[in-house]
Protein backbone atom coordinates (compact mmCIF):
# COMPACT_ATOMS: atom_id res chain seq x y z
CA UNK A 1 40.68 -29.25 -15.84
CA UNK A 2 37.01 -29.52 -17.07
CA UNK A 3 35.47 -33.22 -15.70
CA UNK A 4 32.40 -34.67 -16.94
CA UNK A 5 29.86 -37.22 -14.84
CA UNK A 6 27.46 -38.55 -16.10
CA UNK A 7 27.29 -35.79 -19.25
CA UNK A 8 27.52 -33.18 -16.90
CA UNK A 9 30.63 -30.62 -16.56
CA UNK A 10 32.55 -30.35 -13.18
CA UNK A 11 34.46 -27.04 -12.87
CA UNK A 12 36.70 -26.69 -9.70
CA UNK A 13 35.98 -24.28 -7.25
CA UNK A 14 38.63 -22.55 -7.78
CA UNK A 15 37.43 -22.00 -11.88
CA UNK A 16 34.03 -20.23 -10.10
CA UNK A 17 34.88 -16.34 -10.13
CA UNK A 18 31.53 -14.57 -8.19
CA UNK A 19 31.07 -10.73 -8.97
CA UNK A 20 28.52 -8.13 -7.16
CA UNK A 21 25.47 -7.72 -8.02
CA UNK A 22 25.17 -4.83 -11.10
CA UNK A 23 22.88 -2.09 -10.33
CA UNK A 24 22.43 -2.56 -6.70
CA UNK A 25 24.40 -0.60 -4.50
CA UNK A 26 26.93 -2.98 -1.68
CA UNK A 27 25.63 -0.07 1.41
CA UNK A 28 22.33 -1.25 0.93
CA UNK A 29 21.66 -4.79 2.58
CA UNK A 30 19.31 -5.91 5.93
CA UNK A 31 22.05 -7.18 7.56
CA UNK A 32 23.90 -4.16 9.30
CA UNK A 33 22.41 -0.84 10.39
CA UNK A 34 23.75 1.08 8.08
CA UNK A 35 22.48 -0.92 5.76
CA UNK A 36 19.05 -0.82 7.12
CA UNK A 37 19.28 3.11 7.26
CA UNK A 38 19.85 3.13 3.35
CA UNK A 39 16.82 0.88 2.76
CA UNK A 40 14.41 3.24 4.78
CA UNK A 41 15.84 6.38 2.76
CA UNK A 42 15.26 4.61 -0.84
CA UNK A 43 12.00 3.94 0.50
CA UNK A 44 10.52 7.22 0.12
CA UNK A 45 8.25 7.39 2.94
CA UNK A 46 7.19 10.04 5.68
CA UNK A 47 9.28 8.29 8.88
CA UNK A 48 7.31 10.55 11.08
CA UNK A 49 3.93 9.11 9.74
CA UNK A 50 4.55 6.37 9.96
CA UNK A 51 5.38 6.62 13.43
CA UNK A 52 2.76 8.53 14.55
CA UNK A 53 0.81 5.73 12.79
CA UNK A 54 2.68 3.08 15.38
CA UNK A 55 2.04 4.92 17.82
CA UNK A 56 -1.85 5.84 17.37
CA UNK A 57 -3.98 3.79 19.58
CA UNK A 58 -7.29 2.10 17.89
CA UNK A 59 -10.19 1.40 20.37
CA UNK A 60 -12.31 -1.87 19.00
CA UNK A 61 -9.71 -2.62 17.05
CA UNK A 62 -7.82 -5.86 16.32
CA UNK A 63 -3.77 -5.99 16.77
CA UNK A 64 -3.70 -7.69 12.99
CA UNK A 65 -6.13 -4.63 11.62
CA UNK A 66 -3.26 -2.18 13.35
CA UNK A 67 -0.39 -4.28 11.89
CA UNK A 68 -1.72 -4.69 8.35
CA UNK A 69 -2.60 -0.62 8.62
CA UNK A 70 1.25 -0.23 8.95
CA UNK A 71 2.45 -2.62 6.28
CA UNK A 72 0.16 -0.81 3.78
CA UNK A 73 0.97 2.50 4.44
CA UNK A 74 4.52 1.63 3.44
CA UNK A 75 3.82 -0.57 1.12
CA UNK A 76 1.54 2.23 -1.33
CA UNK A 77 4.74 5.30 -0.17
CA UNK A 78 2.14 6.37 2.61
CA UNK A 79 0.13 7.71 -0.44
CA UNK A 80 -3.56 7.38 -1.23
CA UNK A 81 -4.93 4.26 -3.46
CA UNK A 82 -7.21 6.08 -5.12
CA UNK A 83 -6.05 9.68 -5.41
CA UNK A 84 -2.71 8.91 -5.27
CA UNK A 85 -1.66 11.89 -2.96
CA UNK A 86 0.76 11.64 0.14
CA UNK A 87 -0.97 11.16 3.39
CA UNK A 88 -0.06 14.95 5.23
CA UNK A 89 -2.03 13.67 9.10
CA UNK A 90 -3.12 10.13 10.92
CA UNK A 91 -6.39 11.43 11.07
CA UNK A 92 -6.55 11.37 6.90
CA UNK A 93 -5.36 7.76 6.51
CA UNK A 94 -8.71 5.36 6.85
CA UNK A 95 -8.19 1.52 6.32
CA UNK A 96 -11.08 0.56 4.19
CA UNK A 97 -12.22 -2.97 4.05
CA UNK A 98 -12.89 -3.82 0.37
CA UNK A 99 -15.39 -6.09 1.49
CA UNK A 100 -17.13 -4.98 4.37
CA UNK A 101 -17.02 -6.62 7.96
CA UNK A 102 -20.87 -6.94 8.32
CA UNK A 103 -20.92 -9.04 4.94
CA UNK A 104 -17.91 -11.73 6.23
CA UNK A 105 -14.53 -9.31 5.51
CA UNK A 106 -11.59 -9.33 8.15
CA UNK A 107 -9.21 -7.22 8.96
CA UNK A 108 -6.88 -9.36 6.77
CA UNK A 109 -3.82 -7.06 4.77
CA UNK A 110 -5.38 -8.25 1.09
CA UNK A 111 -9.03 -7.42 2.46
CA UNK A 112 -7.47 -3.59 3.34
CA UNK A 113 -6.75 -0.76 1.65
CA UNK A 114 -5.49 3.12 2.81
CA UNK A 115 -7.42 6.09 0.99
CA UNK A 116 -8.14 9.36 2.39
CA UNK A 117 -11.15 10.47 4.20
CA UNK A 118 -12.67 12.28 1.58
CA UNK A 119 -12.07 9.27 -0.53
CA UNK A 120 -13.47 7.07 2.52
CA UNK A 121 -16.59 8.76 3.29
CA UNK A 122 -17.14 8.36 -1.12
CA UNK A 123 -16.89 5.03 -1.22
CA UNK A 124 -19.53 4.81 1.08
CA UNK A 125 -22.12 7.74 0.31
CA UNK A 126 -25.40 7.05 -0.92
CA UNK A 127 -27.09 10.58 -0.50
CA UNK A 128 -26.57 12.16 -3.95
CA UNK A 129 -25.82 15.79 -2.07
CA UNK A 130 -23.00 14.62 -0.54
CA UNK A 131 -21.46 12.56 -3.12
CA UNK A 132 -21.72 16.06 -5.28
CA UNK A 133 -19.70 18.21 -2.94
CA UNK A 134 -17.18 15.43 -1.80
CA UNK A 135 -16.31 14.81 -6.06
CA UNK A 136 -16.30 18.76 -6.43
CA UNK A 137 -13.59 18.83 -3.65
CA UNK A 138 -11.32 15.98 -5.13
CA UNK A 139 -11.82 16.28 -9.26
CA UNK A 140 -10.35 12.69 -10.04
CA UNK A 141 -8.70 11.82 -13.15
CA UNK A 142 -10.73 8.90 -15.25
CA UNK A 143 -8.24 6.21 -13.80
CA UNK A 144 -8.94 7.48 -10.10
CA UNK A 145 -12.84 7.65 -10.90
CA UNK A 146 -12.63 3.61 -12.01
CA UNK A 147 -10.87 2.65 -9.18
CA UNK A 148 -13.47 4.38 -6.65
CA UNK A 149 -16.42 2.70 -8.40
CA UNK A 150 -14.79 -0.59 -7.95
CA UNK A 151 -14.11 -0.09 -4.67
CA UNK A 152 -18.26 1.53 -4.19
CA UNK A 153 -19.29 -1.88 -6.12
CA UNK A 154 -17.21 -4.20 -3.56
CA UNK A 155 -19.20 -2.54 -0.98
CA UNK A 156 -22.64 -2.74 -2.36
CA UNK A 157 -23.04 0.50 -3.96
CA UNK A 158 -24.23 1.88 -7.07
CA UNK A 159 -21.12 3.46 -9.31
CA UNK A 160 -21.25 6.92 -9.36
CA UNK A 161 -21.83 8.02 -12.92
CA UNK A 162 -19.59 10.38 -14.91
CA UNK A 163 -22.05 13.03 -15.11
CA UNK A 164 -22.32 13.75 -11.35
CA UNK A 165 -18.22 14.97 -12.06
């Protein structure tokens, strides 16, 4: 029953046999609430987080800073991008802007990122006192130390050097 135009093969419809999707399973889908209800649980994130999160009000803030706050926490599992620990209170989860407002950054989601407070107030220090006991509290693995410095040299500050650790 095989047809060729033009060098190409024509199978029926009836020759086309469609099978499911391996490794993936059928309860999971966007299109039915059950559905939905398995995506959130594979998801791995603190639901009550991230309401409190939605629900947190943000003087002086812009509606797109708020939204792309939200989207990040579940996009990094409501964890840390430095440290890599799970965010336990709102108060602990600070949107840094990689580049800083007050040099041209927006509140855009690739110019954001979610660290901790600790982690926050680092990335920002200059005084060599505090940069001392905020590094004693968090002792960060060699990976986590990089990806602070980056994120110190972004804003305008010197890397912290290995020997302050």
């Amino acid at each position: 029953m095989m047809r060729y135009l033009y060098g190409y093969a024509i199978l029926p419809i009836g020759f086309v046999q469609p099978r499911p999707p391996r490794g993936k399973k059928r309860a999971i889908q966007k299109y039915t609430p059950e559905g939905r209800v398995e995506i959130h649980k594979t998801l791995g994130i603190n639901n009550k987080m991230l309401r409190s999160l939605m629900c947190q009000e943000l003087c002086g803030r812009s509606i797109e800073y708020t939204d792309n706050r939200i989207s990040l926490y579940c996009a990094q599992y409501g964890k840390c991008a430095v440290t890599g620990q799970a965010f336990d209170v709102v108060s602990d989860v600070h949107a840094h802007h990689k580049l800083p407002r007050h040099m041209g950054g927006g509140d855009e989601y690739q110019n954001l990122i979610l660290v901790q407070n600790d982690v926050h107030t680092l990335i920002h220090a200059t005084n060599g006192i505090t940069i001392a006991r905020f590094l004693a509290g968090l002792s960060l693995r060699k990976t986590q130390f990089e990806k602070l410095n980056e994120l110190r040299i972004a804003v305008g500050n010197e890397p912290i050097s290995t020997e302050m650790t």
